[in-house]
Every structure is written in C-alpha cells, then in structure tokens.
N, C-alpha and C. Protein backbone atom coordinates (compact mmCIF):
# COMPACT_ATOMS: atom_id res chain seq x y z
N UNK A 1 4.02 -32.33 0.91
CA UNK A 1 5.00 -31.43 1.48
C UNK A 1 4.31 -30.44 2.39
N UNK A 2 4.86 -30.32 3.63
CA UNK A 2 4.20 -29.49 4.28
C UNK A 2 4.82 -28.00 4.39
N UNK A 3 3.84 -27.08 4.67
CA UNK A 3 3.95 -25.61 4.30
C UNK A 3 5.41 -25.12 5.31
N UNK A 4 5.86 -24.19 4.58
CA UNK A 4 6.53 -23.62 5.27
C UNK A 4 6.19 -22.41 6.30
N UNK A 5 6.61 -21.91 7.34
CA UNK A 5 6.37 -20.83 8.27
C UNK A 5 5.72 -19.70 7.75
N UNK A 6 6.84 -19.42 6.54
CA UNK A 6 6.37 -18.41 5.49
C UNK A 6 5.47 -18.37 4.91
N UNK A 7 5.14 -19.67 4.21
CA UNK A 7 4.53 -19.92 3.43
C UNK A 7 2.85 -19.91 4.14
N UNK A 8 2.95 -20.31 5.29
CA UNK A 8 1.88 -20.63 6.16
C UNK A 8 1.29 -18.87 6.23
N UNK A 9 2.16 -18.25 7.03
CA UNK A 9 1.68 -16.61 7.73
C UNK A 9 1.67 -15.83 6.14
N UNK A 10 2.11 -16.12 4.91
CA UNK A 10 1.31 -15.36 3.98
C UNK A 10 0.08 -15.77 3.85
N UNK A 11 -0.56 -17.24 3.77
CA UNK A 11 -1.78 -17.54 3.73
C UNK A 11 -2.93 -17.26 5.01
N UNK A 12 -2.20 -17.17 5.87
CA UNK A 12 -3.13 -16.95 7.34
C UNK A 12 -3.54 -15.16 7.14
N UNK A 13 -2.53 -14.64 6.35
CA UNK A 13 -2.74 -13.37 6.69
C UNK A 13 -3.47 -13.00 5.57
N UNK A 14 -3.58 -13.37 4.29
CA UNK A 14 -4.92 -13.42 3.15
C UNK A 14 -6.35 -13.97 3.46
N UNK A 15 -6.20 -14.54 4.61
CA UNK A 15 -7.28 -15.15 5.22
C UNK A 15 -8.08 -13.78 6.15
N UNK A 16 -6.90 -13.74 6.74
CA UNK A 16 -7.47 -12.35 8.36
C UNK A 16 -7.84 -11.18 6.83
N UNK A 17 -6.69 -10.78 5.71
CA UNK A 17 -7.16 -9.82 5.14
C UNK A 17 -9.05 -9.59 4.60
N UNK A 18 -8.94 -11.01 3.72
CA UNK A 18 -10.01 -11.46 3.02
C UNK A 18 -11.37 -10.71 4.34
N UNK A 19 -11.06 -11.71 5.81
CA UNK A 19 -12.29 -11.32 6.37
C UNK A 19 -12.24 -10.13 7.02
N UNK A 20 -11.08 -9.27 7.74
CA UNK A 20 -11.64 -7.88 7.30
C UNK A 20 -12.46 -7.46 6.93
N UNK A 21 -12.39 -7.24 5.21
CA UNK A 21 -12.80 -6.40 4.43
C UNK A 21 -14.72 -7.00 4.41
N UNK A 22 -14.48 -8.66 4.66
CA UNK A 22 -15.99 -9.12 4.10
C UNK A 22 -16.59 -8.76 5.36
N UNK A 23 -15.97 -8.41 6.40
CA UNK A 23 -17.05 -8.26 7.82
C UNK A 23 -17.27 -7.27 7.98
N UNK A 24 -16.15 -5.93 7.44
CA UNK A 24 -16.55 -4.38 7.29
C UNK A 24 -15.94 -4.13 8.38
N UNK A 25 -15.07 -5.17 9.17
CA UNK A 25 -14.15 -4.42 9.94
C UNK A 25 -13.09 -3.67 10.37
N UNK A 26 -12.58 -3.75 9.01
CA UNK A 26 -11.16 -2.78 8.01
C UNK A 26 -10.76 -1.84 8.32
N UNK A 27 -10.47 -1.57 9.35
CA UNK A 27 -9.66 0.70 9.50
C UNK A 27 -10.80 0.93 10.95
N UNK A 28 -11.08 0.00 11.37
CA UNK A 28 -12.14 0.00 12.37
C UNK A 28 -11.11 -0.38 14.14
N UNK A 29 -11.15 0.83 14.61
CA UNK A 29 -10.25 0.56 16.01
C UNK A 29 -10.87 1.23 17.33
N UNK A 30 -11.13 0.49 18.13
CA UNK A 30 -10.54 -0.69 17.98
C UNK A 30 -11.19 -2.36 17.06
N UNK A 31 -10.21 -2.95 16.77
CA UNK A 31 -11.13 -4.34 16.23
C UNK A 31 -12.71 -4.69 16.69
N UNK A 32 -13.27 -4.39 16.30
CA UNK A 32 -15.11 -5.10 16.48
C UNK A 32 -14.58 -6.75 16.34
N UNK A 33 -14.49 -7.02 17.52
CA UNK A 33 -14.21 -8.66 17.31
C UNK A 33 -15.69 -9.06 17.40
N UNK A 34 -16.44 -8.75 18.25
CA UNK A 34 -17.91 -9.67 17.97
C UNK A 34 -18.48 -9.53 16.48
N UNK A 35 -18.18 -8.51 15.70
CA UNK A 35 -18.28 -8.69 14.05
C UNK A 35 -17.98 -9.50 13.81
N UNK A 36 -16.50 -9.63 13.80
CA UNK A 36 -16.26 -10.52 13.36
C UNK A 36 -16.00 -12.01 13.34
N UNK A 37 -16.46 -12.08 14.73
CA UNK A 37 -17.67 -13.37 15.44
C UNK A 37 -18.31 -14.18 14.69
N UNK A 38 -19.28 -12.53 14.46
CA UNK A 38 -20.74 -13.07 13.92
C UNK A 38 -20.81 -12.51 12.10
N UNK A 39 -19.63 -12.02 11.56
CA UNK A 39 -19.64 -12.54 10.16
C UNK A 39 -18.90 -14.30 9.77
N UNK A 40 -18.36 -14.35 10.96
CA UNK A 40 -18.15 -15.92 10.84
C UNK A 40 -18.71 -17.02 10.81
N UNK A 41 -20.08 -16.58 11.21
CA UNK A 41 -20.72 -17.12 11.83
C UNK A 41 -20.70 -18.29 12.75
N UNK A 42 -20.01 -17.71 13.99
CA UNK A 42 -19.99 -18.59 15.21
C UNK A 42 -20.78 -17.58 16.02
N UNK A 43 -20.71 -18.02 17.48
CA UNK A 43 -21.28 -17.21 18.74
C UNK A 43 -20.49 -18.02 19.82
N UNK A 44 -20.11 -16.69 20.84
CA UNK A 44 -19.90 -16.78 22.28
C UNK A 44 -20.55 -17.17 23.01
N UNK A 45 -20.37 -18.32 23.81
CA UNK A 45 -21.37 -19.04 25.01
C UNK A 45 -21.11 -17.99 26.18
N UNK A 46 -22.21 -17.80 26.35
CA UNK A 46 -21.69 -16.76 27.25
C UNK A 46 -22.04 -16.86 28.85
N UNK A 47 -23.04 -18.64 28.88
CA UNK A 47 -23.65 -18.60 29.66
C UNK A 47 -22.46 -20.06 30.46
N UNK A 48 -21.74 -20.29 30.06
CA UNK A 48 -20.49 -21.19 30.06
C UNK A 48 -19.08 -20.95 30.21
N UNK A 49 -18.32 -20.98 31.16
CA UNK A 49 -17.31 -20.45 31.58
C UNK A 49 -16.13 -21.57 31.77
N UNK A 50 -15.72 -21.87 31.16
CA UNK A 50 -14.35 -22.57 31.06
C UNK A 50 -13.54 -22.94 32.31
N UNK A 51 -13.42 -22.38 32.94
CA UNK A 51 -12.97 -22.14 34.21
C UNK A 51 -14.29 -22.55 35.37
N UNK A 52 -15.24 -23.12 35.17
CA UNK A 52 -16.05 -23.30 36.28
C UNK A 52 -16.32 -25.03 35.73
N UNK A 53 -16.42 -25.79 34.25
CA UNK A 53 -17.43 -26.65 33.76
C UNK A 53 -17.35 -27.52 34.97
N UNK A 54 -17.36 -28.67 34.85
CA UNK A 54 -17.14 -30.11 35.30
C UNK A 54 -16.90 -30.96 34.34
N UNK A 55 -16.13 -32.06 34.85
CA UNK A 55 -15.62 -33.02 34.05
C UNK A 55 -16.97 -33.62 33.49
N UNK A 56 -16.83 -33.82 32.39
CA UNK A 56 -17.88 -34.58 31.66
C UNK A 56 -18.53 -33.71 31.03
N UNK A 57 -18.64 -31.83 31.06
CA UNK A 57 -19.52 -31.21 30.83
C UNK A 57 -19.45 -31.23 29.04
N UNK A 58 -18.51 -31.68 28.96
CA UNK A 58 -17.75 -31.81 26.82
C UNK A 58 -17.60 -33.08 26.87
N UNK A 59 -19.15 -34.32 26.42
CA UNK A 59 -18.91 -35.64 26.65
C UNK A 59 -17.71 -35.86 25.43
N UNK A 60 -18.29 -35.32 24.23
CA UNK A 60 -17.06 -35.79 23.12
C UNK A 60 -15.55 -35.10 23.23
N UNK A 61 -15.53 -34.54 24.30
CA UNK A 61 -14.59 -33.86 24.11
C UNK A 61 -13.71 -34.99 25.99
N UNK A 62 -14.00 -36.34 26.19
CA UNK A 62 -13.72 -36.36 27.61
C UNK A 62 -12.57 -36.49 28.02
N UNK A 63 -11.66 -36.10 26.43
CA UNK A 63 -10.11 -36.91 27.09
C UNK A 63 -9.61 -34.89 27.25
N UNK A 64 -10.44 -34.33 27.52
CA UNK A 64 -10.07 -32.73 27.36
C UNK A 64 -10.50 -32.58 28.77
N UNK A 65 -11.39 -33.32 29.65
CA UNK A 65 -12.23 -33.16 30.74
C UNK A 65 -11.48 -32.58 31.91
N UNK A 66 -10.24 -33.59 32.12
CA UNK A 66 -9.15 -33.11 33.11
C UNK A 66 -8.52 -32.26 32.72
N UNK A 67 -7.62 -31.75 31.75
CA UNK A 67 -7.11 -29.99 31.60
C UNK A 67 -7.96 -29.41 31.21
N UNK A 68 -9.25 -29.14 31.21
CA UNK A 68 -10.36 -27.96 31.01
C UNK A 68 -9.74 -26.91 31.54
N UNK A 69 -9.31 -26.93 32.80
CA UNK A 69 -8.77 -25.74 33.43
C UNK A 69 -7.68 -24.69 33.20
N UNK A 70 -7.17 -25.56 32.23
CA UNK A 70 -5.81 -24.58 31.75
C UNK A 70 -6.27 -24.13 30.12
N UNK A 71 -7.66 -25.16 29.25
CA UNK A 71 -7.80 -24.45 27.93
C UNK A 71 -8.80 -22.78 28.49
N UNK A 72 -8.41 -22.13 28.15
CA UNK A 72 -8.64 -20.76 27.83
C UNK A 72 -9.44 -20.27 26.79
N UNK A 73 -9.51 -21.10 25.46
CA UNK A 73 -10.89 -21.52 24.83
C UNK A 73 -10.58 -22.42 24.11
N UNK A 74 -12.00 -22.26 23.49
CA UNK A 74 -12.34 -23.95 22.47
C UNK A 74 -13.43 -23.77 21.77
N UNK A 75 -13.63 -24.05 20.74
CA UNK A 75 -14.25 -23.74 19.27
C UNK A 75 -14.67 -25.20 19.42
N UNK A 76 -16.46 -25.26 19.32
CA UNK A 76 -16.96 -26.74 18.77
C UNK A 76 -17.71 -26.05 17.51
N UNK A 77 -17.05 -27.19 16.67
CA UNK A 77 -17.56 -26.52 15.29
C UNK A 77 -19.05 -26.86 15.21
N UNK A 78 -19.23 -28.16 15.71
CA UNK A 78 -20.62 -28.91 15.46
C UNK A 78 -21.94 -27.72 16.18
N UNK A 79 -21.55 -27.15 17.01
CA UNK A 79 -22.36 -26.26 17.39
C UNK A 79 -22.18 -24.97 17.40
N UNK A 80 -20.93 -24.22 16.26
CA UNK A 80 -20.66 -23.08 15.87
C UNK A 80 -20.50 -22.29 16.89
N UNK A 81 -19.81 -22.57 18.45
CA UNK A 81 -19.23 -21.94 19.34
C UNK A 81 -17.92 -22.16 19.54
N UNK A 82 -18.00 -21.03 20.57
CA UNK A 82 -16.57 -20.24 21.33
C UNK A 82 -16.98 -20.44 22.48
N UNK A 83 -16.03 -21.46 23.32
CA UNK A 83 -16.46 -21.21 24.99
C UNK A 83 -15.04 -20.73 25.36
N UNK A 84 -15.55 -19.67 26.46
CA UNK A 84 -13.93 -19.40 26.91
C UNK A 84 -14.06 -19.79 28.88
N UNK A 85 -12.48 -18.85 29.29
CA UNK A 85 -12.44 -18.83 30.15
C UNK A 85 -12.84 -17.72 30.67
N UNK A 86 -13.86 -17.51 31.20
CA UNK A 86 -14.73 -15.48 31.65
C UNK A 86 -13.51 -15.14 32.86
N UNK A 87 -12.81 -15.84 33.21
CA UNK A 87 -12.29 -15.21 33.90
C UNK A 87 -11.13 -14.06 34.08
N UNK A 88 -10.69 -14.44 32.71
CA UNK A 88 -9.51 -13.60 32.05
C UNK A 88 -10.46 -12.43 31.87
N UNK A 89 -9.21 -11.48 31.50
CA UNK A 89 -9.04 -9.88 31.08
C UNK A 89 -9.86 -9.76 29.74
N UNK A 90 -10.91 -8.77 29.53
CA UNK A 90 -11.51 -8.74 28.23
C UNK A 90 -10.29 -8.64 26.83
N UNK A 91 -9.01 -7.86 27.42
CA UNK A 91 -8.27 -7.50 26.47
C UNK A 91 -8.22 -9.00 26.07
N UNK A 92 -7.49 -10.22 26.39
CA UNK A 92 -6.99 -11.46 26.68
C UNK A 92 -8.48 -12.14 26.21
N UNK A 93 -9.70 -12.19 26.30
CA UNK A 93 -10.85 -13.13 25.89
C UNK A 93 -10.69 -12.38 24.56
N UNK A 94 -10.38 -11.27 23.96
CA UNK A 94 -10.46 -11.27 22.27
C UNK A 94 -9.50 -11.45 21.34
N UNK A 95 -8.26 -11.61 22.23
CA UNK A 95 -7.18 -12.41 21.83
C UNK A 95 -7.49 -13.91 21.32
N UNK A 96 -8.16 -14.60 22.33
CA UNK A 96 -8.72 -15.75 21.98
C UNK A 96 -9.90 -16.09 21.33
N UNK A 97 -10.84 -14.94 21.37
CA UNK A 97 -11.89 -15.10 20.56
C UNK A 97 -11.70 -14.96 18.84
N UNK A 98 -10.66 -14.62 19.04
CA UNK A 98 -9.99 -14.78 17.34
C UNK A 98 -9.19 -15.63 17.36
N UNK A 99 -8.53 -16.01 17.75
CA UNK A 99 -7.92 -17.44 17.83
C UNK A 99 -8.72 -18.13 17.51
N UNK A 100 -9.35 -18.72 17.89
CA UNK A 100 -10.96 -19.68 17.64
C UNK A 100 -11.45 -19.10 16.62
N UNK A 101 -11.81 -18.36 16.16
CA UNK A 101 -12.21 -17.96 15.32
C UNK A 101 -11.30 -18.41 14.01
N UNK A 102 -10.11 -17.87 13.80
CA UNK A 102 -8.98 -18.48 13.22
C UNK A 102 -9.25 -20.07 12.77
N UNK A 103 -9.25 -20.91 14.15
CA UNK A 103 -9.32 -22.30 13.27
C UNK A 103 -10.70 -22.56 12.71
N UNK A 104 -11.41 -22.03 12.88
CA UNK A 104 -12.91 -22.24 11.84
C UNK A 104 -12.73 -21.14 10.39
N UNK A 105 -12.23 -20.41 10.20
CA UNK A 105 -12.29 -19.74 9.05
C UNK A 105 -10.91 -20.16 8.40
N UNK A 106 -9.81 -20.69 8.98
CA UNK A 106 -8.77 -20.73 7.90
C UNK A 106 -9.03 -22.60 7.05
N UNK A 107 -9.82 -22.51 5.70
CA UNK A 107 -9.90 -23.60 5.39
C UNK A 107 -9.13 -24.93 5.42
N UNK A 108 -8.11 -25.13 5.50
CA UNK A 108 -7.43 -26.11 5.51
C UNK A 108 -6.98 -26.95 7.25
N UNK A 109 -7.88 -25.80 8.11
CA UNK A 109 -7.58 -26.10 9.42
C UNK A 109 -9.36 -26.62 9.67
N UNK A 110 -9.52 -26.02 8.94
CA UNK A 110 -11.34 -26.18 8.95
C UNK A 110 -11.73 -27.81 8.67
N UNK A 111 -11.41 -28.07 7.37
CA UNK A 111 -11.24 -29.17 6.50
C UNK A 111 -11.12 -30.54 7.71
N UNK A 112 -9.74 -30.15 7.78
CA UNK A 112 -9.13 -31.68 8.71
C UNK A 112 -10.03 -31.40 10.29
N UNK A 113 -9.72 -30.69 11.08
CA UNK A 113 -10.76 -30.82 12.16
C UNK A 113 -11.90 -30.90 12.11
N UNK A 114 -12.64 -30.82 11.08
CA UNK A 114 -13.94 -31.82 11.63
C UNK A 114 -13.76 -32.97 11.06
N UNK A 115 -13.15 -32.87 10.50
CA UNK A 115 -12.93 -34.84 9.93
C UNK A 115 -12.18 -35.02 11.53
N UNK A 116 -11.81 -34.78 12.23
CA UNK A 116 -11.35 -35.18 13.40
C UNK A 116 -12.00 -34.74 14.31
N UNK A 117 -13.29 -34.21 14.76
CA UNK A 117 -13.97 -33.67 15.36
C UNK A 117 -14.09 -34.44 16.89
N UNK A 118 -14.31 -36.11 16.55
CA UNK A 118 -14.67 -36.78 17.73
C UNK A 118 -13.28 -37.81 18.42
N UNK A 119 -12.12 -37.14 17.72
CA UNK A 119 -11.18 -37.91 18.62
C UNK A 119 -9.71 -36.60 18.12
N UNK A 120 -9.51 -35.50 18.54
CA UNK A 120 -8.94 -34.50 18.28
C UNK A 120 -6.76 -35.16 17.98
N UNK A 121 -6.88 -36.57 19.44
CA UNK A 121 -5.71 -36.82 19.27
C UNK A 121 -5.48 -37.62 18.12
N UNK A 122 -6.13 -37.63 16.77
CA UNK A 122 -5.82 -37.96 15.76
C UNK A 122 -4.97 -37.49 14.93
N UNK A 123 -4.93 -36.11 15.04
CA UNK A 123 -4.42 -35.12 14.46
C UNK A 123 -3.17 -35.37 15.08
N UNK A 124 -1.97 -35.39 13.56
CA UNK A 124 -0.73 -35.39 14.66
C UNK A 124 -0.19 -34.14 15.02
N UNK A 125 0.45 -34.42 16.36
CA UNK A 125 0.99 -33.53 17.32
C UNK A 125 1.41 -32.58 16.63
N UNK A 126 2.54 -32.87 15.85
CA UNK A 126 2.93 -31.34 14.48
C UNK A 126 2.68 -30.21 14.59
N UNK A 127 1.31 -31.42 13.59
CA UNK A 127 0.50 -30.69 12.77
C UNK A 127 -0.72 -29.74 13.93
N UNK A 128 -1.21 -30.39 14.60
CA UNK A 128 -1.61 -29.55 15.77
C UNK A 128 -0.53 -28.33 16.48
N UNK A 129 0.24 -28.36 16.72
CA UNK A 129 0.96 -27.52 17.04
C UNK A 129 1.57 -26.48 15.87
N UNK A 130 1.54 -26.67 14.84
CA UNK A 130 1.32 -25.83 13.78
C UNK A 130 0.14 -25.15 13.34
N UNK A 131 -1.22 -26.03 13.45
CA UNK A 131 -2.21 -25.01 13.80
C UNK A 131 -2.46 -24.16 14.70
N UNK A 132 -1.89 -24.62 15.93
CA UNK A 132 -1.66 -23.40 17.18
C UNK A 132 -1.53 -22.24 16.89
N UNK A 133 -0.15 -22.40 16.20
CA UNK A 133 0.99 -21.55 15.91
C UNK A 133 -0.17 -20.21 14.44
N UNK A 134 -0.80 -21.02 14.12
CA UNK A 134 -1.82 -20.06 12.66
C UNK A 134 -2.21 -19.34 13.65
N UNK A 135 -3.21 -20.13 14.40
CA UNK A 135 -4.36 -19.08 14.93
C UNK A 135 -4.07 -18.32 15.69
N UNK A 136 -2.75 -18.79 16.49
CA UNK A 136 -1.99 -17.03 17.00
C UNK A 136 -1.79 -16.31 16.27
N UNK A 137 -1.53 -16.71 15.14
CA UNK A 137 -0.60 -15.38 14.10
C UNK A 137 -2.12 -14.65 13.48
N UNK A 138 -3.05 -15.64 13.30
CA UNK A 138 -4.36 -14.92 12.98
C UNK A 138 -4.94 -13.99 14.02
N UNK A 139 -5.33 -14.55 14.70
CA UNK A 139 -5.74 -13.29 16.19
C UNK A 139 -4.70 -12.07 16.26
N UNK A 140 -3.79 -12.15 16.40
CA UNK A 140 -2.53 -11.17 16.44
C UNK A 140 -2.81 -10.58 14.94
N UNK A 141 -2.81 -10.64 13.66
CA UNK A 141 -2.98 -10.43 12.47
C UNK A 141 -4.27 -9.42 12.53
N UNK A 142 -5.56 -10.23 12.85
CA UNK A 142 -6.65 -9.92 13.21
C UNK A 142 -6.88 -8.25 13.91
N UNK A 143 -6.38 -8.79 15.10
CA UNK A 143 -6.47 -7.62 16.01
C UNK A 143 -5.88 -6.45 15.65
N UNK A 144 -4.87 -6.64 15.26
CA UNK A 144 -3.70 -5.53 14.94
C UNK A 144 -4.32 -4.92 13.23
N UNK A 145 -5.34 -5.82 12.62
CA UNK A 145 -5.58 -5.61 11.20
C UNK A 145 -4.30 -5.10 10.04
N UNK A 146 -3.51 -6.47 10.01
CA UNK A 146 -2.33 -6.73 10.08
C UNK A 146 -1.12 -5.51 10.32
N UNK A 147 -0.72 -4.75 9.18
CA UNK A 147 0.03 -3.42 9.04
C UNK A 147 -1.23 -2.26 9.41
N UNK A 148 -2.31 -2.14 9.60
CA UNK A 148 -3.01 -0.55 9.45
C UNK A 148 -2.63 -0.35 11.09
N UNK A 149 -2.62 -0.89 11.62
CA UNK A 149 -2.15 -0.42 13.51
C UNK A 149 -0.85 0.46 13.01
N UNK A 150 0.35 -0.24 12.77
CA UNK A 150 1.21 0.24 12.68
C UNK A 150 1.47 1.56 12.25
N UNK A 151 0.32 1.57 10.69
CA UNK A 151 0.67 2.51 10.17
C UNK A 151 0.06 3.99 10.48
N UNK A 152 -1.28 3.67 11.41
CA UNK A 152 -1.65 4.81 12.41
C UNK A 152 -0.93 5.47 13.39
C-alpha cells in the first residue's frame, strides 16, 4: 500500500526534524545549508555547472544528456554529489541544494534509487513523481526549519 500525502509529509518532516537537530542547525537563521550538506555527507561540485555540461558529460546518466538544460540539480549518490545549475539565484541554488539533499537522506527514497542508480526510468513514473513531491516538501521543511520561521 502506498503512503498517503499525509502520511508521506509527517515522515519527510521527522526526517528534516531528526537532521536539524543532528547537524546543529536548529533555531539557526538563516538555514546553514552547507551544514547541512556536509552533515549529510554529500558536497557541491562547484567546479560543474549544469547549465554549461555537454551531452555525454553524465555517461550513466545519457538518457538525461538532452534535458540537462532544464535539470536545475542532480544528486549522484555513487559519488556523494550535488551538481547544480550556477546560474540561478543563490536564494533558488539552496532551495535545491536541499532538495537533493532530501532524496539522499530520506531512507526509503535512498533505498530504491540506488538500486536504480544506472537506469533511473525504472522507477515508476508515480512513484518518481511522488518523490519529487518529498524533496520539495523537505527543502521547503528544511529551509523554513519547519514551524520555528513562523514562530519568529
């Protein structure tokens, strides 16, 4: 049975809570997203720009080669990065740098993508589009450190 909406954004948001607190980024504003980066342990390519590669530059990735230009980022787990697009707004690259971040720390998104690592359209459409849908609510969750924005 698959999760419900609800059911999903209480677990996404025990997830963003959980790493908060373990990265020490908790009541911290604005968000230290490179903390919580690098308590994730991933890293930002920084020398790689999304918006410039060439086709082929992501051999396992080649059926991604032709819309490179419209992903904005992308998380390879096998090499514990974040490549984005440098061209966007810093506000907008930490939007997405938690996004990405998101599908490597929320386990059950963790789990199945690398078992799908080398052919992504395995994953059905859905269910991909329901992970979308997490790692927005995580980045947004994230950033906002769910209710303490509000309640400042």
């Amino acid at each position: 049975m698959r999760p419900t909406a609800l059911d999903s954004a209480t677990e996404v948001e025990q997830v963003v809570r959980n790493l908060l607190r373990a990265s020490k980024a908790l009541d911290r504003f604005p968000t230290p997203v490179d903390t919580i980066i690098d308590y994730a342990d991933l890293a930002v390519a920084k020398n790689i720009d999304l918006d410039k590669v060439e086709a082929g530059f992501f051999p396992r990735l080649e059926f991604l080669s032709s819309a490179l230009k419209k992903v904005l980022g992308l998380v390879d787990f096998r090499q514990r990065t974040i490549y984005l697009d440098q061209t966007l707004p810093a506000t907008r690259q930490a939007f997405i740098k938690l996004h990405e971040v998101g599908h490597g720390v929320m386990p059950w998104q963790r789990q199945l993508r690398e078992g799908f690592a080398d052919d992504e359209f395995t994953l059905d459409p859905d269910l991909n589009e329901h992970f979308e849908c997490e790692a927005n609510h995580f980045a947004s969750a994230a950033l906002f450190q769910l209710d303490r924005f509000d309640d400042d």
